[in-house]
N, C-alpha and C. Protein backbone atom coordinates (compact mmCIF):
# COMPACT_ATOMS: atom_id res chain seq x y z
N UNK A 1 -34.66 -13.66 -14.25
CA UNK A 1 -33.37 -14.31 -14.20
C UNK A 1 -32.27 -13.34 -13.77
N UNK A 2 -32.30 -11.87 -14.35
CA UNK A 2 -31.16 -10.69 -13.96
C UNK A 2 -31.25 -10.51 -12.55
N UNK A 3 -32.30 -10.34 -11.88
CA UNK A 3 -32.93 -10.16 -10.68
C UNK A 3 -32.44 -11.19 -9.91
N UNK A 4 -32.50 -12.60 -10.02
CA UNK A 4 -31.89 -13.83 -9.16
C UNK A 4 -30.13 -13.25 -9.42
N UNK A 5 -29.66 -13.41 -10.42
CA UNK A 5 -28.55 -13.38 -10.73
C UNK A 5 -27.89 -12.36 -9.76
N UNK A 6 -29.00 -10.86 -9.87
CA UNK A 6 -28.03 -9.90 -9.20
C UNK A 6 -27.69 -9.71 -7.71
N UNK A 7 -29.14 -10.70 -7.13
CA UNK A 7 -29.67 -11.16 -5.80
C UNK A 7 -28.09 -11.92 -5.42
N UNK A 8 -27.85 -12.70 -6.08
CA UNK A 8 -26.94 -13.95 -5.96
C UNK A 8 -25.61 -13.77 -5.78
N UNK A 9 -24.93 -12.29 -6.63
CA UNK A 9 -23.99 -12.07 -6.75
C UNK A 9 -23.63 -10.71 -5.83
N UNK A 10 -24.44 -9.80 -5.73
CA UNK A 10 -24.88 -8.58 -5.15
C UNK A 10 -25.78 -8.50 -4.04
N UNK A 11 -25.93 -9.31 -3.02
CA UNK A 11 -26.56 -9.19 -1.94
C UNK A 11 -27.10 -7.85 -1.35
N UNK A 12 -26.12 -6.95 -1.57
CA UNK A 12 -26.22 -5.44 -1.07
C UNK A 12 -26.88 -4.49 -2.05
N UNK A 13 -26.43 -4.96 -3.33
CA UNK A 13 -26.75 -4.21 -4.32
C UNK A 13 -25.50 -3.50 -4.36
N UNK A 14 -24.50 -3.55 -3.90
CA UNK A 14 -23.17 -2.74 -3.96
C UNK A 14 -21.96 -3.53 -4.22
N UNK A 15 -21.35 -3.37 -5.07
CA UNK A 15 -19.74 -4.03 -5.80
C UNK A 15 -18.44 -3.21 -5.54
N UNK A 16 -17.76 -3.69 -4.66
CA UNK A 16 -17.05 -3.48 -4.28
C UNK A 16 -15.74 -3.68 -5.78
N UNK A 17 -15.01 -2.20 -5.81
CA UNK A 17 -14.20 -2.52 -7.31
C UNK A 17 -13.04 -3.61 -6.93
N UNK A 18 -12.36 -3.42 -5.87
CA UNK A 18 -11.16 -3.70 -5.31
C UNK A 18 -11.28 -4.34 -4.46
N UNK A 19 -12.01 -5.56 -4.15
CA UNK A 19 -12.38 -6.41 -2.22
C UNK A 19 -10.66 -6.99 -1.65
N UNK A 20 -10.66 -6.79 -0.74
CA UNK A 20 -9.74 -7.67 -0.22
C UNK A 20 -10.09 -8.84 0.91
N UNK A 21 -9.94 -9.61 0.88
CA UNK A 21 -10.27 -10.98 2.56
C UNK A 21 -9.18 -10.83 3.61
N UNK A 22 -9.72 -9.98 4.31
CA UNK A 22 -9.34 -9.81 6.16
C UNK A 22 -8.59 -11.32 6.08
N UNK A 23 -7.29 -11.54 6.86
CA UNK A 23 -6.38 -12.53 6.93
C UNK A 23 -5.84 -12.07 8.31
N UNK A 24 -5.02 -13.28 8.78
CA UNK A 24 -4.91 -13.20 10.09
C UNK A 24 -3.24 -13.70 10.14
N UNK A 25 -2.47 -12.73 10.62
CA UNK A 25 -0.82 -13.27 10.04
C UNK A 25 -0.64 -13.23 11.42
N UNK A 26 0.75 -13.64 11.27
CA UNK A 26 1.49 -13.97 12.85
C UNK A 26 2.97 -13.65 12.07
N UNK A 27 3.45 -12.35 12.96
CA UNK A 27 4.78 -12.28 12.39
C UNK A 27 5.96 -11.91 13.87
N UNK A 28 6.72 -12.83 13.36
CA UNK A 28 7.99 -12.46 14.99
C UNK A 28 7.38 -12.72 16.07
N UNK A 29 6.46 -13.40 15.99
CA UNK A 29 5.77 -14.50 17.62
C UNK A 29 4.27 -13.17 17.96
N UNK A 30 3.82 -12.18 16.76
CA UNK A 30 3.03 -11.34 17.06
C UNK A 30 2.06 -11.87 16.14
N UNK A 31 0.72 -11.06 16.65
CA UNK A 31 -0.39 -11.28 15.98
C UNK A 31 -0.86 -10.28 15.21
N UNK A 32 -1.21 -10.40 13.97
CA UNK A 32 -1.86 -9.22 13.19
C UNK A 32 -3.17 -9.46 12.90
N UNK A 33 -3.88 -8.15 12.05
CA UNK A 33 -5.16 -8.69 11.65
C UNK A 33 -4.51 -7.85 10.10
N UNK A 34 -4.67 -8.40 8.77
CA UNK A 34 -4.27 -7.77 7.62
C UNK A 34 -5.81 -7.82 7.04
N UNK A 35 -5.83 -5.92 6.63
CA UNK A 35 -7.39 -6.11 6.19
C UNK A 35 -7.23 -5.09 5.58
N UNK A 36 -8.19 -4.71 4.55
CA UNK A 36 -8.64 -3.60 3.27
C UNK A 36 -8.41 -2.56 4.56
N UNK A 37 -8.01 -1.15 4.02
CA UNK A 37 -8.20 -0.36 4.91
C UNK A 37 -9.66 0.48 4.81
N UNK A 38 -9.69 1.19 6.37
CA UNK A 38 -10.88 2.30 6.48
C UNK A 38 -11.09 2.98 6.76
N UNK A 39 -11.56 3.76 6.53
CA UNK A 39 -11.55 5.51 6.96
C UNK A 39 -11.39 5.54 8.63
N UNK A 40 -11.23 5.38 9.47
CA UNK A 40 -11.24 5.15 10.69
C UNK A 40 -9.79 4.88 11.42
N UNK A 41 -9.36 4.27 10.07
CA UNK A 41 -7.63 4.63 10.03
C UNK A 41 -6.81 5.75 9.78
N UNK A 42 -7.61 6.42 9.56
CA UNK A 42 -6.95 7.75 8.98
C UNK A 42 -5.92 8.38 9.87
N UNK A 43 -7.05 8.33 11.61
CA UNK A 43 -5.48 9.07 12.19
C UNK A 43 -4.32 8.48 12.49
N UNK A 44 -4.61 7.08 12.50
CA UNK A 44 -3.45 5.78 12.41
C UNK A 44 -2.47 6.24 11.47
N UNK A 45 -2.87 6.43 10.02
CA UNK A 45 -2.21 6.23 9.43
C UNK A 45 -0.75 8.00 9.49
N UNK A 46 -1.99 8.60 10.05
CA UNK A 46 -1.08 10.52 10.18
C UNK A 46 -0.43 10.06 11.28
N UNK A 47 -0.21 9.09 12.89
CA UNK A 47 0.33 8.95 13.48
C UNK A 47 1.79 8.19 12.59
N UNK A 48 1.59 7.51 12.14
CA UNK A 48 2.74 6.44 11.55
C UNK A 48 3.40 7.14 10.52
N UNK A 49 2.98 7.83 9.92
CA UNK A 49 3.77 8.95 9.18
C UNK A 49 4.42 10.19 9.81
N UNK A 50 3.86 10.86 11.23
CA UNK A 50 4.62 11.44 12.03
C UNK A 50 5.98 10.91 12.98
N UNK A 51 5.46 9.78 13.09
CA UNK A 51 7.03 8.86 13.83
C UNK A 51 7.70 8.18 12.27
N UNK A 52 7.58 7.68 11.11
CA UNK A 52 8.55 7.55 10.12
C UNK A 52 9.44 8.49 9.63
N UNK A 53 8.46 9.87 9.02
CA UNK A 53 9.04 11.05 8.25
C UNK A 53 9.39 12.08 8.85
N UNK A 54 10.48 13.04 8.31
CA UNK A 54 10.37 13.90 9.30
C UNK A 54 9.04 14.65 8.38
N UNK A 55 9.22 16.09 9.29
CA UNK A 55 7.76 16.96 8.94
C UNK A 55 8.19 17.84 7.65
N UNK A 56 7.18 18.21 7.07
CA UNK A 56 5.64 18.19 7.54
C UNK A 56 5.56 16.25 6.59
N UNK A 57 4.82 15.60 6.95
CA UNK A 57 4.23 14.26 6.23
C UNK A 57 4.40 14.23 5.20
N UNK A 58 4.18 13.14 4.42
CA UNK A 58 4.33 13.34 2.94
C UNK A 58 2.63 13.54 2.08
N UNK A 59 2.00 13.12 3.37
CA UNK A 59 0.44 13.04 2.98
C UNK A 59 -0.49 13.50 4.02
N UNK A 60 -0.43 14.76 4.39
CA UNK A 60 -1.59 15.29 4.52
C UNK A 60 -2.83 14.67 4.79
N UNK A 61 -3.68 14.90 5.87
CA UNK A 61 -4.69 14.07 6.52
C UNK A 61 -5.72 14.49 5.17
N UNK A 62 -6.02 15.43 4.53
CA UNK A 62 -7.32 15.41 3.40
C UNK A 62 -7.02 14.71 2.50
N UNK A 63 -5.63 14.66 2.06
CA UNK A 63 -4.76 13.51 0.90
C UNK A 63 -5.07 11.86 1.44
N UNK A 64 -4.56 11.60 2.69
CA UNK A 64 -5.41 10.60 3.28
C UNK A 64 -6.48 10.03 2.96
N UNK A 65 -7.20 11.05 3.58
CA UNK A 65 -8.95 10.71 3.55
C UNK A 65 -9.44 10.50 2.14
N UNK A 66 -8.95 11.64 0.88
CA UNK A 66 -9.19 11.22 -0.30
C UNK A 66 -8.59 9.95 -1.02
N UNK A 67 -7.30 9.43 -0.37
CA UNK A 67 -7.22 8.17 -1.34
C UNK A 67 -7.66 6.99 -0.24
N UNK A 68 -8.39 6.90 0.88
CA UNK A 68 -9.01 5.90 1.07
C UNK A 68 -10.53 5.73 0.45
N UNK A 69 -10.98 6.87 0.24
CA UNK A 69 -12.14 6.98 -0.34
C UNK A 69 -12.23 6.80 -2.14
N UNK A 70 -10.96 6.11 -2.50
CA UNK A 70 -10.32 6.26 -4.02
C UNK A 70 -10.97 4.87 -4.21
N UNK A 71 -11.76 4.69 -5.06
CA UNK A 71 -12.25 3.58 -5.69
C UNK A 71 -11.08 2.80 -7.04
N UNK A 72 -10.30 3.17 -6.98
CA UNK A 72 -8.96 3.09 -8.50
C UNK A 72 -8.03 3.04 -7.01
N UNK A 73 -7.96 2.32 -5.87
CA UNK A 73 -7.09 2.48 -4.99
C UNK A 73 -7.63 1.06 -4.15
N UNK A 74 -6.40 0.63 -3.81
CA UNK A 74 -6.37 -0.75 -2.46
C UNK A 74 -5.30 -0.30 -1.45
N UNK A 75 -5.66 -0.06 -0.57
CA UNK A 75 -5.30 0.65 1.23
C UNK A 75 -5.05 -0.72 1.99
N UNK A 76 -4.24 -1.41 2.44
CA UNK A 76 -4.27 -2.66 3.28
C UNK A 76 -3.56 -1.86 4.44
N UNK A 77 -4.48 -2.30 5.66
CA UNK A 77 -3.47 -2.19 7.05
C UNK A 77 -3.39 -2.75 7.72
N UNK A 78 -2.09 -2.78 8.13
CA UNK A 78 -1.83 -4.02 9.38
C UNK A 78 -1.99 -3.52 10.33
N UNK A 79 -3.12 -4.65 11.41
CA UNK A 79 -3.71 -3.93 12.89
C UNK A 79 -2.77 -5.03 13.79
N UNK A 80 -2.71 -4.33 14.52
CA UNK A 80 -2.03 -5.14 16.14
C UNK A 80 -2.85 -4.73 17.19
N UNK A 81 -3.47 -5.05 17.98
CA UNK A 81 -4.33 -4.59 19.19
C UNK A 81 -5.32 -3.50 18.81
N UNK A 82 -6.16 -3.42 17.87
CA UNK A 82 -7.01 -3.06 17.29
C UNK A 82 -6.57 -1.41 16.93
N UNK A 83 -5.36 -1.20 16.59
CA UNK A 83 -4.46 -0.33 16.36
C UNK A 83 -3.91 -0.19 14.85
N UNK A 84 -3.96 0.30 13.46
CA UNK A 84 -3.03 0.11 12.33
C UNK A 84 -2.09 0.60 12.95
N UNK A 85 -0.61 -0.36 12.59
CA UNK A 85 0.34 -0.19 12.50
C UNK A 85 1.48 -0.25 11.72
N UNK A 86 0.90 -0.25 10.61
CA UNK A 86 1.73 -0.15 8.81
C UNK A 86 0.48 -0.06 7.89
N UNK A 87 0.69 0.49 7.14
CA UNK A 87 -0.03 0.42 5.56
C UNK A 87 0.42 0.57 4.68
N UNK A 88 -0.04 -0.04 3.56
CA UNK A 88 0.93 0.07 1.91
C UNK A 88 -0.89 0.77 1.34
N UNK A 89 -0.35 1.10 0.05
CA UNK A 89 -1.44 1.86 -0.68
C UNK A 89 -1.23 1.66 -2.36
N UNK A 90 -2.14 1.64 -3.00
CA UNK A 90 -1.39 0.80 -4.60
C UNK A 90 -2.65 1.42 -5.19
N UNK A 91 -2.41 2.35 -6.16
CA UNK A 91 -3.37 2.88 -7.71
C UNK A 91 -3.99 1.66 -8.50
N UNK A 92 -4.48 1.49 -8.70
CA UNK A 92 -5.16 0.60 -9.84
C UNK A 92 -5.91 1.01 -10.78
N UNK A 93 -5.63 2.33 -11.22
CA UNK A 93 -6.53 3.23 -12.21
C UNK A 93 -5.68 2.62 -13.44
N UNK A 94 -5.02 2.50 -13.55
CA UNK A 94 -4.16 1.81 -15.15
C UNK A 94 -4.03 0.37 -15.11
N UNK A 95 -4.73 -0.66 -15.82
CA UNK A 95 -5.25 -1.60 -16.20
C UNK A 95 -3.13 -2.23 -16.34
N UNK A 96 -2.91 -1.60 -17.28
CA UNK A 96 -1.42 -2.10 -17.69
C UNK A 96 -0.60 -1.98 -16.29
N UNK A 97 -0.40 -1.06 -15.44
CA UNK A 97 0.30 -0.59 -14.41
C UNK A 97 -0.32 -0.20 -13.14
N UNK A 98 -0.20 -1.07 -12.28
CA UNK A 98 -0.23 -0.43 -10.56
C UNK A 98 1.08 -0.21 -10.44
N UNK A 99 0.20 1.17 -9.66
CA UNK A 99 1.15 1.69 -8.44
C UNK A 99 1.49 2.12 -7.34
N UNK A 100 2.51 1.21 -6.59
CA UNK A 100 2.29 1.86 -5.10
C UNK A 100 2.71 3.13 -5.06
N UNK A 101 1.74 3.59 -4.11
CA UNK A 101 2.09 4.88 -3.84
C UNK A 101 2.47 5.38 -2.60
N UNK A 102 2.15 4.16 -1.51
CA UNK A 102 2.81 4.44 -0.21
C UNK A 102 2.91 3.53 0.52
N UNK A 103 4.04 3.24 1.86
CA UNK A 103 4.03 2.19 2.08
C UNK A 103 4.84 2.64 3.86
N UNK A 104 4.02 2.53 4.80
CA UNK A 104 4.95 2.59 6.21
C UNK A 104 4.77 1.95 7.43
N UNK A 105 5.74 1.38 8.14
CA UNK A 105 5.51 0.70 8.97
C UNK A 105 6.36 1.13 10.54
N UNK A 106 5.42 1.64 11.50
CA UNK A 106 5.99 2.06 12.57
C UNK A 106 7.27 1.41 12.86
N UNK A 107 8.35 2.67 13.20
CA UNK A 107 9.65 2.40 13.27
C UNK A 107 9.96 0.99 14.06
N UNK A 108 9.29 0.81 15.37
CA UNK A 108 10.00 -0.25 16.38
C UNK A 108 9.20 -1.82 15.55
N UNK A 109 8.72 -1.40 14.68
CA UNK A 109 8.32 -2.98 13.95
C UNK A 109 8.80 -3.00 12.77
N UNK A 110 9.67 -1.89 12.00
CA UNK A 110 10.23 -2.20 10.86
C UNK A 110 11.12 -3.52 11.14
N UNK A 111 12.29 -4.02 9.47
CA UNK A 111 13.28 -5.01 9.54
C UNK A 111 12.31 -6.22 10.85
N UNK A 112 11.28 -6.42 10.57
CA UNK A 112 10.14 -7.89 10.98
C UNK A 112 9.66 -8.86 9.82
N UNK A 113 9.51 -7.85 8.66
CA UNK A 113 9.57 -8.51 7.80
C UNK A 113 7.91 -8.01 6.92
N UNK A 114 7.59 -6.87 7.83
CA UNK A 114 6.01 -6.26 7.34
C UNK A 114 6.03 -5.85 5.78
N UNK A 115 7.35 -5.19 5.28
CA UNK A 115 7.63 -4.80 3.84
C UNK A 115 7.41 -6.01 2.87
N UNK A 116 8.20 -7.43 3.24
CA UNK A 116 8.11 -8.38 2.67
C UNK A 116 5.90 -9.01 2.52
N UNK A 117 5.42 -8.87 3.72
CA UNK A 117 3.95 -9.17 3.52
C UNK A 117 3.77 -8.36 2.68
N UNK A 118 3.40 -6.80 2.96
CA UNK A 118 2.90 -6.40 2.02
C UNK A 118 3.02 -6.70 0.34
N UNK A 119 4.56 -6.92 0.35
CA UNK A 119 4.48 -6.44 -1.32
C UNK A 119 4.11 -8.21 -1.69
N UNK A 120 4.42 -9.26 -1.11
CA UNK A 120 3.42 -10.19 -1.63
C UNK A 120 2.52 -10.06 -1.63
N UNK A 121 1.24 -9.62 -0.95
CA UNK A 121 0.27 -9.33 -0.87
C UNK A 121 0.00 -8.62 -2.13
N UNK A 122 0.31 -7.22 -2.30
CA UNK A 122 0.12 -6.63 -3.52
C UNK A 122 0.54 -7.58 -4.94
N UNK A 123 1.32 -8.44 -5.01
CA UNK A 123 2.04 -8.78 -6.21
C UNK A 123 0.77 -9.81 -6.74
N UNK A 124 0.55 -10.48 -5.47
CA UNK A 124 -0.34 -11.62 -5.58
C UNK A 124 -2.00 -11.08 -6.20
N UNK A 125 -2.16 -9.66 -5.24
CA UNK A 125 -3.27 -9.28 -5.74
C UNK A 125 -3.53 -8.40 -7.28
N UNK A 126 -2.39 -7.68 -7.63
CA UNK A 126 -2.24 -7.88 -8.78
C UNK A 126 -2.29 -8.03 -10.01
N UNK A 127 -1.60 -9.66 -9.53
CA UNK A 127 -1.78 -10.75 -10.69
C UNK A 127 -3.08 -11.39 -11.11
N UNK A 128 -3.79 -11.31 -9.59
CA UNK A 128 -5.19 -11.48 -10.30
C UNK A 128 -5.51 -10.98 -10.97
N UNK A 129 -5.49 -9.73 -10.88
CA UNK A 129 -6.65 -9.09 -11.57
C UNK A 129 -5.89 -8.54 -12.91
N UNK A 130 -5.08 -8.90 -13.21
CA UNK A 130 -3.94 -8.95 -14.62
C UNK A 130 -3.39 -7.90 -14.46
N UNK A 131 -3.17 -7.21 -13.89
CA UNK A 131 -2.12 -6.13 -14.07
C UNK A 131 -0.73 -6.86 -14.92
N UNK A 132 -0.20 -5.89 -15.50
CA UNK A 132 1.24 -6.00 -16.13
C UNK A 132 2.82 -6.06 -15.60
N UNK A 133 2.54 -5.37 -14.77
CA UNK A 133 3.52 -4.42 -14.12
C UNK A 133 2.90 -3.75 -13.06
N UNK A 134 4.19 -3.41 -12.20
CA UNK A 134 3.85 -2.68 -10.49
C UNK A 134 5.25 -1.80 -10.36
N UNK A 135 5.00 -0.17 -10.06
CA UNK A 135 5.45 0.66 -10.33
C UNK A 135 6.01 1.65 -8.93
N UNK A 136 6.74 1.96 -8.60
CA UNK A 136 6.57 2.81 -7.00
C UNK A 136 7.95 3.97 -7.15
N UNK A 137 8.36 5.05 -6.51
CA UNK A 137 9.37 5.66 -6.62
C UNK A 137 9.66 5.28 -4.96
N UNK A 138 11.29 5.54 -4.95
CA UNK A 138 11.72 5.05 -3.78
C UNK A 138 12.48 6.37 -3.36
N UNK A 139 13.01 7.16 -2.14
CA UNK A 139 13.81 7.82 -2.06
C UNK A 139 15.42 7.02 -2.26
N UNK A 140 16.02 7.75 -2.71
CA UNK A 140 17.16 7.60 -3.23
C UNK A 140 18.32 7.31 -2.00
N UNK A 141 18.09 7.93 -0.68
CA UNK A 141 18.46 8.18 0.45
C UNK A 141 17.86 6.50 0.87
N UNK A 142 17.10 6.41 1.28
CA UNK A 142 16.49 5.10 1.73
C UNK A 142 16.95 3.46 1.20
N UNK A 143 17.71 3.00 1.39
CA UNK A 143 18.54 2.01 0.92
C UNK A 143 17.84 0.97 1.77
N UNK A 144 17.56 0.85 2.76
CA UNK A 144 16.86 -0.18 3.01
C UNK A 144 15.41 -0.48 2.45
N UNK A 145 15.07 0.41 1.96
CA UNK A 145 13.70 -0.08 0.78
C UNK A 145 14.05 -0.39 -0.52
N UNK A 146 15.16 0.54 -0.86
CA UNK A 146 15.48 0.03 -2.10
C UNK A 146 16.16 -1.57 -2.19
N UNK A 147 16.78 -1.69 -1.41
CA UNK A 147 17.33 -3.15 -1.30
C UNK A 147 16.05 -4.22 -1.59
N UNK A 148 15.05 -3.72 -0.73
CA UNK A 148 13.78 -4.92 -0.52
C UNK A 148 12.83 -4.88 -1.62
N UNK A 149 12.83 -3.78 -2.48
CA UNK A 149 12.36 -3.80 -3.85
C UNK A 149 12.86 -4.21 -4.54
N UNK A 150 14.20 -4.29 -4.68
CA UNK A 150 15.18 -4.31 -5.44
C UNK A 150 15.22 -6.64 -5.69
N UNK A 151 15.25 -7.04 -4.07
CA UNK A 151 15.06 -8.03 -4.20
C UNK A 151 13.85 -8.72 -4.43
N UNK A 152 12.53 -8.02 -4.43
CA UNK A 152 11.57 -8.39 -5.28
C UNK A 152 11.21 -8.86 -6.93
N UNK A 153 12.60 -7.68 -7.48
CA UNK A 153 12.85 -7.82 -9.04
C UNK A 153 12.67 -6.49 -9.38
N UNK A 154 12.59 -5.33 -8.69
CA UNK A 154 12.61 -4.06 -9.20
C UNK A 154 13.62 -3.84 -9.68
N UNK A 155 13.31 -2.60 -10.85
CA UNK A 155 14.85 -2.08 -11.35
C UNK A 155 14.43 -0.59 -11.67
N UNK A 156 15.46 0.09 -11.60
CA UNK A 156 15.41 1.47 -11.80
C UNK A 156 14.75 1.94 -13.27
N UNK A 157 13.74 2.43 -13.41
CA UNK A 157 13.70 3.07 -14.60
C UNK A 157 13.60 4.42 -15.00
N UNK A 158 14.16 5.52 -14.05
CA UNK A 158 14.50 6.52 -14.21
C UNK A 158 14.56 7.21 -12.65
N UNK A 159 15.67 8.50 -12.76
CA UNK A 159 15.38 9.22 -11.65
C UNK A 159 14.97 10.44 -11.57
N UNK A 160 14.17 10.83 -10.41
CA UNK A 160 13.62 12.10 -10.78
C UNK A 160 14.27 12.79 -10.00
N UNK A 161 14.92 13.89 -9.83
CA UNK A 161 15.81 14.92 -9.27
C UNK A 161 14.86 15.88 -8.65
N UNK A 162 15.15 15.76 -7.18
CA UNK A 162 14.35 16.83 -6.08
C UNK A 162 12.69 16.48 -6.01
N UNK A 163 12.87 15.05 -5.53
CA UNK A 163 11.08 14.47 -6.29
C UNK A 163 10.56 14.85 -4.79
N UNK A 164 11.26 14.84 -4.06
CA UNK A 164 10.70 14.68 -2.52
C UNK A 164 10.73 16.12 -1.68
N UNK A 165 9.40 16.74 -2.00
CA UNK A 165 9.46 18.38 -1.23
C UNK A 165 9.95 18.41 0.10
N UNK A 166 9.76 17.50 0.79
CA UNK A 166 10.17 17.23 2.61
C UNK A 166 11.88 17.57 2.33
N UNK A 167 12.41 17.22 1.56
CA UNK A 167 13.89 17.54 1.90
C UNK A 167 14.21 17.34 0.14
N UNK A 168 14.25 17.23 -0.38
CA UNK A 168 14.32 17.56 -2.01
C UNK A 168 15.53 15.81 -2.26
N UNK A 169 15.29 15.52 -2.00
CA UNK A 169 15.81 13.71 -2.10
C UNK A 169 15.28 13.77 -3.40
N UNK A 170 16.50 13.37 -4.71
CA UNK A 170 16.01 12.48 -5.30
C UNK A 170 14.94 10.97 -5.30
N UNK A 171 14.31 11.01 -6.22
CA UNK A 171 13.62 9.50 -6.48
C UNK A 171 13.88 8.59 -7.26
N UNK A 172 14.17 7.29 -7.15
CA UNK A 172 13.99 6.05 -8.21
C UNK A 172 12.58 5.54 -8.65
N UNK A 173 12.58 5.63 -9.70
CA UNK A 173 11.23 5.27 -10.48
C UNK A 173 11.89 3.63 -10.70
N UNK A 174 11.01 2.79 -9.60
CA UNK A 174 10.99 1.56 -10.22
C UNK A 174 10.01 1.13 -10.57
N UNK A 175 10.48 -0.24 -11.37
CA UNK A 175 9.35 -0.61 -11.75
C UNK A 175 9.85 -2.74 -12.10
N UNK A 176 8.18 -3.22 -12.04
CA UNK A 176 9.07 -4.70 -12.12
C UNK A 176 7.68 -5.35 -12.81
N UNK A 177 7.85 -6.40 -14.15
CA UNK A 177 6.85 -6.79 -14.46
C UNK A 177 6.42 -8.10 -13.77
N UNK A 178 4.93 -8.23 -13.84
CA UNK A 178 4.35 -8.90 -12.92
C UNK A 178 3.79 -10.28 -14.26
């Protein structure tokens, strides 16, 4: 009976902790493909962080590679012409609290509305799986993210002073229950 059962549920014999379902969006008359991310993105993702941030990145191509390979981690990227061209990134190691931990979308497609998918996406995914709360620090400098968190239902719950080594920017620790 364990054997049918595991046949039934486990085809591979492998369980995926975190699955996501590949979806197919259309945003500003464009086509996306929104899917779990994969290692194959990696230099996608060091390109899109070289045209957002200035230097050096905030994440390092081995930092990369280790949190796509993070099983306590969900990587979504948005492809356009078989290209990522944004990704958000969210912890799921704390049962009570996710947290994003990164989130960028090539400059000439920001203000489209890619910030708004993602964080439904994350909120929605989530809630499935009961999280409590969803957690992210924002630069303090960056007002157009904070605005779009902010209208999600984030609120400040502390700041951290010189959180950001790239240029020593304060951070907002938000946070918003789910």
């Amino acid at each position: 009976m364990l054997r049918k059962f595991k046949q039934t549920l486990w085809p591979t014999g492998h369980v995926e902790k975190f699955s996501f379902e590949k979806q197919s969006v259309s945003i500003d008359g464009r086509q996306f493909i929104l899917r779990k991310s994969e290692m194959k993105d990696t230099k996608d993702f060091m390109d899109i962080q070289e045209k957002v941030y200035s230097k050096p990145v905030p994440w390092p191509l081995d930092i990369v590679s280790m949190e796509l390979r993070n099983k306590n981690a969900l990587y979504l990227s948005l492809i356009e012409n078989s290209v990522c061209v944004a990704f958000i990134g969210v912890s799921l190691k704390n049962k009570n609290e996710a947290h994003i931990t990164n989130v960028a979308v090539l400059p000439e497609l920001q203000h489209l509305g890619i910030g708004h998918l993602f964080l439904n996406q994350v909120f929605d995914y989530c809630r499935r799986y009961e999280f409590s709360s969803l957690s992210l620090e924002a630069d303090i400098e960056n007002e157009s993210a904070i605005s779009l968190y902010r209208a999600f239902g984030f609120k400040t719950r502390t700041i951290h002073e010189k959180y950001y080594f790239r240029n020593h920017h304060d951070a907002l620790e938000m946070v918003v229950d789910l």
